[in-house]
C-alpha atoms as a PDB file:
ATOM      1  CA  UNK A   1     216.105 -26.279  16.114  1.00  0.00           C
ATOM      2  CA  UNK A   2     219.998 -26.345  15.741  1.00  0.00           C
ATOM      3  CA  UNK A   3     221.467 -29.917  15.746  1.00  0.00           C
ATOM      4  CA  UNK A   4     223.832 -28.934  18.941  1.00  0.00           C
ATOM      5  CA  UNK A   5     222.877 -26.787  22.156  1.00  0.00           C
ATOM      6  CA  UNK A   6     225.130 -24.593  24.039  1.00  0.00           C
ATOM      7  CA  UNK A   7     224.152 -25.715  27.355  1.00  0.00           C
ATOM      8  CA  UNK A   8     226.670 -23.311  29.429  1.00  0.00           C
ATOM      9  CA  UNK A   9     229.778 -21.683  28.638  1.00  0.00           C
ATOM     10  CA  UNK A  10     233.045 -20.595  29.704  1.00  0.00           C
ATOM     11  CA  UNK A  11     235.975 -18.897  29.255  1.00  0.00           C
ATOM     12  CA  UNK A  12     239.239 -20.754  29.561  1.00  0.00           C
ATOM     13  CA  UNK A  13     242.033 -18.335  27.934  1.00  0.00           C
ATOM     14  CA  UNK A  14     242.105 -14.627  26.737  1.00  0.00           C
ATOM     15  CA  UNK A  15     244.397 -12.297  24.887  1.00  0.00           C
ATOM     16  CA  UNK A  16     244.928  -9.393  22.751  1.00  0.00           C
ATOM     17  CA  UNK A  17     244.465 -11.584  19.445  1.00  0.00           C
ATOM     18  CA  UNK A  18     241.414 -14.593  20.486  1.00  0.00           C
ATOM     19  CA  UNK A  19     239.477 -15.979  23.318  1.00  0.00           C
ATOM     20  CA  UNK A  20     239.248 -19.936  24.023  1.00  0.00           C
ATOM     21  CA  UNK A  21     236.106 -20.725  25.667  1.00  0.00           C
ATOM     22  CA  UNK A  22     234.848 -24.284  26.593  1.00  0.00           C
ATOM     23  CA  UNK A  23     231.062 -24.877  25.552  1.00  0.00           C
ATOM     24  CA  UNK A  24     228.931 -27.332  27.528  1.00  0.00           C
ATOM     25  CA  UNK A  25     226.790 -28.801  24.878  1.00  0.00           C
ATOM     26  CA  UNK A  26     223.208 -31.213  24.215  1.00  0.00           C
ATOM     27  CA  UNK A  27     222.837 -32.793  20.807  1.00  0.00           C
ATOM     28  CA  UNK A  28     219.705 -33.526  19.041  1.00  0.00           C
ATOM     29  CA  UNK A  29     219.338 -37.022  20.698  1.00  0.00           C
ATOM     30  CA  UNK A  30     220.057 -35.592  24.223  1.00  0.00           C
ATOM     31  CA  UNK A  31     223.700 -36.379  24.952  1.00  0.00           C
ATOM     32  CA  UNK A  32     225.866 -34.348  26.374  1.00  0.00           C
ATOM     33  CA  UNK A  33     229.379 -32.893  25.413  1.00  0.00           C
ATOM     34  CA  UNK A  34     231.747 -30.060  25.101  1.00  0.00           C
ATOM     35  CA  UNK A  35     232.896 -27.676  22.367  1.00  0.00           C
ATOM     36  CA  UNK A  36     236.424 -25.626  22.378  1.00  0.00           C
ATOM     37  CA  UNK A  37     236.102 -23.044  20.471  1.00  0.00           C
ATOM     38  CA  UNK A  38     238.174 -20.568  19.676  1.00  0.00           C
ATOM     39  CA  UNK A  39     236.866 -16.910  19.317  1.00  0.00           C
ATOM     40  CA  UNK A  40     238.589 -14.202  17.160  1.00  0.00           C
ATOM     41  CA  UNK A  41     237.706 -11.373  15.223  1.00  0.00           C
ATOM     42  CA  UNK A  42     236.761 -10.867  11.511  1.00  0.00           C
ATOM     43  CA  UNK A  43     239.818 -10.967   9.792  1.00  0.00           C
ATOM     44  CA  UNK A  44     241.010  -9.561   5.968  1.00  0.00           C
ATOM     45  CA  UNK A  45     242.308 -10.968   3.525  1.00  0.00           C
ATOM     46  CA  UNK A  46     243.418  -8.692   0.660  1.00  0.00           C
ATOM     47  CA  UNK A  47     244.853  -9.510  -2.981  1.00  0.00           C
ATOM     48  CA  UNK A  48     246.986  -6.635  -4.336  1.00  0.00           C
ATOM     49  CA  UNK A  49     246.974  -7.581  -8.083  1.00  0.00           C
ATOM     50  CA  UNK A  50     248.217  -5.332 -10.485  1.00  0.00           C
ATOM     51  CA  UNK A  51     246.410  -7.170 -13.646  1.00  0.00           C
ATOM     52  CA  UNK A  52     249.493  -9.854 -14.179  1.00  0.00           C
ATOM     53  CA  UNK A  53     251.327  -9.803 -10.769  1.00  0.00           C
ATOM     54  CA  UNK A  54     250.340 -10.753  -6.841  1.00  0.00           C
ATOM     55  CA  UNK A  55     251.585  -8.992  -4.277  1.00  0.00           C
ATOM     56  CA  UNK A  56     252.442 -11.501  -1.500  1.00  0.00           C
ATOM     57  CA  UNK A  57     254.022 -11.909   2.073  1.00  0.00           C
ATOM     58  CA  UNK A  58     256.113 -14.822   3.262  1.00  0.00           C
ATOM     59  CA  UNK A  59     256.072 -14.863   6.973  1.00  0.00           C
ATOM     60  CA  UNK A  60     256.947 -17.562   9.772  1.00  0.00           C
ATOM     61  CA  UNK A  61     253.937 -19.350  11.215  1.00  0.00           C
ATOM     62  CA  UNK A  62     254.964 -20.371  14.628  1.00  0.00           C
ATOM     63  CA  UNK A  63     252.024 -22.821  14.857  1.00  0.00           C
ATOM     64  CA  UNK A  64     253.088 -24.911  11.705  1.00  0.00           C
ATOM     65  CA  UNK A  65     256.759 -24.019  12.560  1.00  0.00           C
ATOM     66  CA  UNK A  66     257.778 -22.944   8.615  1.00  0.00           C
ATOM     67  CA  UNK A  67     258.099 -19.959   6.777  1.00  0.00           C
ATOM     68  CA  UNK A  68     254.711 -19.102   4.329  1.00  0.00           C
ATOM     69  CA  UNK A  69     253.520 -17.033   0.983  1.00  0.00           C
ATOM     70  CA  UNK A  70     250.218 -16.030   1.514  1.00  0.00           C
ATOM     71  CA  UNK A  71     248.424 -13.026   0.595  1.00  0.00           C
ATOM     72  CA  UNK A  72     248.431 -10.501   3.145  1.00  0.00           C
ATOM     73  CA  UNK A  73     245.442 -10.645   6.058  1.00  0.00           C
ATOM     74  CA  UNK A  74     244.844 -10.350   9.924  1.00  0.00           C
ATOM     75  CA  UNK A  75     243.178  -9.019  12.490  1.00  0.00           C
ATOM     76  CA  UNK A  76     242.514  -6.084  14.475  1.00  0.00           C
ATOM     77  CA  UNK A  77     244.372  -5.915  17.974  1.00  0.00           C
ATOM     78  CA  UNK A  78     242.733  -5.991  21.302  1.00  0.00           C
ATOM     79  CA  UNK A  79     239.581  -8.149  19.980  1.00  0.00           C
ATOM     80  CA  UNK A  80     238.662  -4.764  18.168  1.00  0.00           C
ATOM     81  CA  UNK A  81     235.513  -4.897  15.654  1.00  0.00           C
ATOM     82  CA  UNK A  82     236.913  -2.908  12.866  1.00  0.00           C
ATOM     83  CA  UNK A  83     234.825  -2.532  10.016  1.00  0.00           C
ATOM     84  CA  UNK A  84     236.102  -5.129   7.053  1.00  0.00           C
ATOM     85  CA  UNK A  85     237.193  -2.467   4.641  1.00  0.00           C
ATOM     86  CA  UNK A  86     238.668  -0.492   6.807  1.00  0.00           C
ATOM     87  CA  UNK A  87     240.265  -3.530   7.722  1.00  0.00           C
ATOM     88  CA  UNK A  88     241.878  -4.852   4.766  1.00  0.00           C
ATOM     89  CA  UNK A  89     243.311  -1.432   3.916  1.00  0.00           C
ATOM     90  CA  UNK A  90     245.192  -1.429   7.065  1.00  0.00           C
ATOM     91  CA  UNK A  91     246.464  -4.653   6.878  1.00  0.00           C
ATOM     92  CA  UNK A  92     247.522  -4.019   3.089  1.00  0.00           C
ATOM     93  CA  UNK A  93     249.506  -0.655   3.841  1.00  0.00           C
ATOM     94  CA  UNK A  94     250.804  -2.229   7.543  1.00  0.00           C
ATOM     95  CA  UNK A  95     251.860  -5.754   5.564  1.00  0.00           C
ATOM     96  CA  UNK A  96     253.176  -4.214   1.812  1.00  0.00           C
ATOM     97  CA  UNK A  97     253.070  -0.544   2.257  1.00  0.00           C
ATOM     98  CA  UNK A  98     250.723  -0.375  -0.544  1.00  0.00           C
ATOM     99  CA  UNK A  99     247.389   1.808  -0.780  1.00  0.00           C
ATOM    100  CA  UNK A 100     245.173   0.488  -3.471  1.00  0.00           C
ATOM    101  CA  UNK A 101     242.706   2.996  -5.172  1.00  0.00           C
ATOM    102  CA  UNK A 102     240.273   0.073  -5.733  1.00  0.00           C
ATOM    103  CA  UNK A 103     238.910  -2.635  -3.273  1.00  0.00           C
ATOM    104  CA  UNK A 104     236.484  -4.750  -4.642  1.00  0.00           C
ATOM    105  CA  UNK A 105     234.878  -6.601  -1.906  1.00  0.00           C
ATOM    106  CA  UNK A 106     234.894 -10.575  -2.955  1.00  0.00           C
ATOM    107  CA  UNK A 107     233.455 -12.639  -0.540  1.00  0.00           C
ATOM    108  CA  UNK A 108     233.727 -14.420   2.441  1.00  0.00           C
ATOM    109  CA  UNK A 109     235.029 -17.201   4.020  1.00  0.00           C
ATOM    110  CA  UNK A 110     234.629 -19.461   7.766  1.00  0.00           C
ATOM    111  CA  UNK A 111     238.704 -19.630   8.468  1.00  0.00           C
ATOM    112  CA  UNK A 112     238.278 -22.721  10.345  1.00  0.00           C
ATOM    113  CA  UNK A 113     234.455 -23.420  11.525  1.00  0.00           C
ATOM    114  CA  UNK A 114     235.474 -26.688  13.102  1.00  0.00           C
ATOM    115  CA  UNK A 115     236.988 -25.009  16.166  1.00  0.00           C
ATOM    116  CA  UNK A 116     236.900 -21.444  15.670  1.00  0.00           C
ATOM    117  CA  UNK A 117     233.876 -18.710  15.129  1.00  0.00           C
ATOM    118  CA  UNK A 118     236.150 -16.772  12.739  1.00  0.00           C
ATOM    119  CA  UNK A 119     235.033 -15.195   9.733  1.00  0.00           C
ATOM    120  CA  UNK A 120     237.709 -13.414   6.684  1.00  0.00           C
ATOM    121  CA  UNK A 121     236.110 -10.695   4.572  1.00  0.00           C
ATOM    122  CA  UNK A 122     238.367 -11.291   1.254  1.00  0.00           C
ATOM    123  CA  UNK A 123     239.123  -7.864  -0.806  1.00  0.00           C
ATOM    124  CA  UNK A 124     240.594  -7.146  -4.475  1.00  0.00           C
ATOM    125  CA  UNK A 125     243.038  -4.329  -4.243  1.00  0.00           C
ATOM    126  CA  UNK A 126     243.714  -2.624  -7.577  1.00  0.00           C
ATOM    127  CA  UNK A 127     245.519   0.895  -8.750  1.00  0.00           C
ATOM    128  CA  UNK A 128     248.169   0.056  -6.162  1.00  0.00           C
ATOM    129  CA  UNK A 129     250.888   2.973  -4.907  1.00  0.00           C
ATOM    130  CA  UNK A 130     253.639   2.300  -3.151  1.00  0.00           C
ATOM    131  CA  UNK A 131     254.524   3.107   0.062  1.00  0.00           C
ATOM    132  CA  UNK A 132     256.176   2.714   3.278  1.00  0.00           C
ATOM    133  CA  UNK A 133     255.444  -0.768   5.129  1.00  0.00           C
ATOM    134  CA  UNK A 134     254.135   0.113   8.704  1.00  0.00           C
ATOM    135  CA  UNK A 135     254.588  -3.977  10.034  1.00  0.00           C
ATOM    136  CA  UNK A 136     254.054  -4.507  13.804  1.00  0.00           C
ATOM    137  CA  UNK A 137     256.850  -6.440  15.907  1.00  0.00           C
ATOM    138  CA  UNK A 138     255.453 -10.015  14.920  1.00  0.00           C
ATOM    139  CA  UNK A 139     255.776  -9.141  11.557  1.00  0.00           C
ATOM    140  CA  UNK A 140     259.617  -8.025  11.394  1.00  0.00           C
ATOM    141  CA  UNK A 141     260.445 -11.379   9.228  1.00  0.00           C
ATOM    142  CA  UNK A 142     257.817 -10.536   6.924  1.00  0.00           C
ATOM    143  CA  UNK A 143     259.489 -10.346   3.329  1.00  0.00           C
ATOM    144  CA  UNK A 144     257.412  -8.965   0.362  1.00  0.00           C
ATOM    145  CA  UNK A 145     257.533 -10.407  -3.647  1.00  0.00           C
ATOM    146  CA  UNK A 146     255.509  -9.516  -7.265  1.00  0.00           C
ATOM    147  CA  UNK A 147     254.902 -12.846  -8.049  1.00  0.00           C
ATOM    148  CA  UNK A 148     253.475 -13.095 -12.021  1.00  0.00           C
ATOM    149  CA  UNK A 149     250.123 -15.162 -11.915  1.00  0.00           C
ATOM    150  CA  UNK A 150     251.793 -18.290 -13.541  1.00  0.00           C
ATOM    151  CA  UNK A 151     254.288 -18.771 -11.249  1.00  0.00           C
ATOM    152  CA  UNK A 152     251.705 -18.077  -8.373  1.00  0.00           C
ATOM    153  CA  UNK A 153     249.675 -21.392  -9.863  1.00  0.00           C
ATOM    154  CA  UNK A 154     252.774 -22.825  -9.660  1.00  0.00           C
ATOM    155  CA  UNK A 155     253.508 -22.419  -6.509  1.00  0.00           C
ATOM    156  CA  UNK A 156     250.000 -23.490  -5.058  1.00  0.00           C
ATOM    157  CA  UNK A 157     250.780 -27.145  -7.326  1.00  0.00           C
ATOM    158  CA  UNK A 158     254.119 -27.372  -5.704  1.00  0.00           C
ATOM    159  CA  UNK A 159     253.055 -26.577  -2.068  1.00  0.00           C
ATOM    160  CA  UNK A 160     254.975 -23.805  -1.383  1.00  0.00           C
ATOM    161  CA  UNK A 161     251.622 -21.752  -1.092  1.00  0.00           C
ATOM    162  CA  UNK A 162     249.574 -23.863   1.226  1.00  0.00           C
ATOM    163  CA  UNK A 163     247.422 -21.123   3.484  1.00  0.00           C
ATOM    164  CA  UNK A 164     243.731 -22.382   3.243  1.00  0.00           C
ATOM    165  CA  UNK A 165     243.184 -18.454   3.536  1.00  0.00           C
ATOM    166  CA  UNK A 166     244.969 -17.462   0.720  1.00  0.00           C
ATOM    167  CA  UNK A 167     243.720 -20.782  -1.087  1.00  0.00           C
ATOM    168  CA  UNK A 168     239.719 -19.684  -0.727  1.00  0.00           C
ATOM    169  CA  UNK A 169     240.556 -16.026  -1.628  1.00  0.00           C
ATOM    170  CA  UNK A 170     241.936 -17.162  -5.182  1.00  0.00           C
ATOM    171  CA  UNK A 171     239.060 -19.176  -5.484  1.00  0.00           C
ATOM    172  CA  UNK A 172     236.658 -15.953  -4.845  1.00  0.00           C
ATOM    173  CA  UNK A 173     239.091 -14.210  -7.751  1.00  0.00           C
ATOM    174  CA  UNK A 174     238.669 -16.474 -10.200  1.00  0.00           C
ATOM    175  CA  UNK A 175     235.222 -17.060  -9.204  1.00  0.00           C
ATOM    176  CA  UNK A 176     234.554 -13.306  -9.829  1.00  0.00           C
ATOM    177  CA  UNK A 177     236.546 -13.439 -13.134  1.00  0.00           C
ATOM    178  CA  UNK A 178     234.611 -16.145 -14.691  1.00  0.00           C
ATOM    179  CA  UNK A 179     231.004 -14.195 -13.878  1.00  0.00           C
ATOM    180  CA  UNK A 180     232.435 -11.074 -15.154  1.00  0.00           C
END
């Protein structure tokens, strides 16, 4: 038996990109309480690496209210359930322009399991062409850089790269690298 029992459920909010829903809930003892939770679809998260150099996005995050590196990820529009590496490949091209001839699938990660049912699908995308960037409207600030690997650790010690997303994905990498 889980610890915590959805009791009843509603929806509170709804758009293209999540749902909120309030949860009515009984723990394990028998009190009551309520869950938001915040419903989205199974994002990407890709790392275009060309064997020395990232390929990332800086972006601004209205919810933080700064401008980001991270490597490039989302979701499909309209609450769509689009398979993961179909997924990443769209995001890649739509974010960098690039089309990688290799994606090695690397893991996956809970985005925020403390108040949302999200799950990222993280992909290593090698033998990368270059292409046209196909961004969508929220994405007309995005800026592209090759950054070398070094300067990429750097950047994570210095807090300039701070995007728990982008943060678990390079974990999965060198995770990967060490077994191989």
């Amino acid at each position: 038996m889980d610890p915590v029992q959805r009791v009843s459920s509603r929806e509170v909010y709804r758009n293209n990109w999540m749902t909120l829903r309030e949860d009515a809930i009984r723990r394990l003892d028998g009190s009551e309480g309520i869950y938001a939770v915040v419903d989205k679809p199974a994002c990407a998260v890709v790392i275009p690496f060309d064997g020395a150099r990232f390929h990332l996005v800086e972006q601004f995050r209205y919810p933080v209210g700064m401008r980001r590196w991270e490597f490039p990820m989302g979701t499909a529009p309209e609450l769509a359930d689009v398979p993961p590496l179909e997924l990443a490949a769209r995001e890649l091209r739509e974010e960098t322009g690039l089309i990688a001839g290799s994606m090695a699938d690397l893991g996956l990660t809970d985005v925020a399991p403390g108040f949302s049912s999200q799950r990222g699908h993280v992909f290593l995308a090698t033998d990368l062409t270059q292409g046209e960037a196909q961004r969508e409207v929220e994405e007309q600030d995005m800026r592209t850089a090759w950054i070398e690997r070094g300067e990429f650790e750097k950047m994570i010690a210095s807090g300039d790269i701070t995007d728990a997303q982008t943060l678990a994905a390079y974990t999965l990498l060198l995770m990967r690298e060490r077994t191989l």
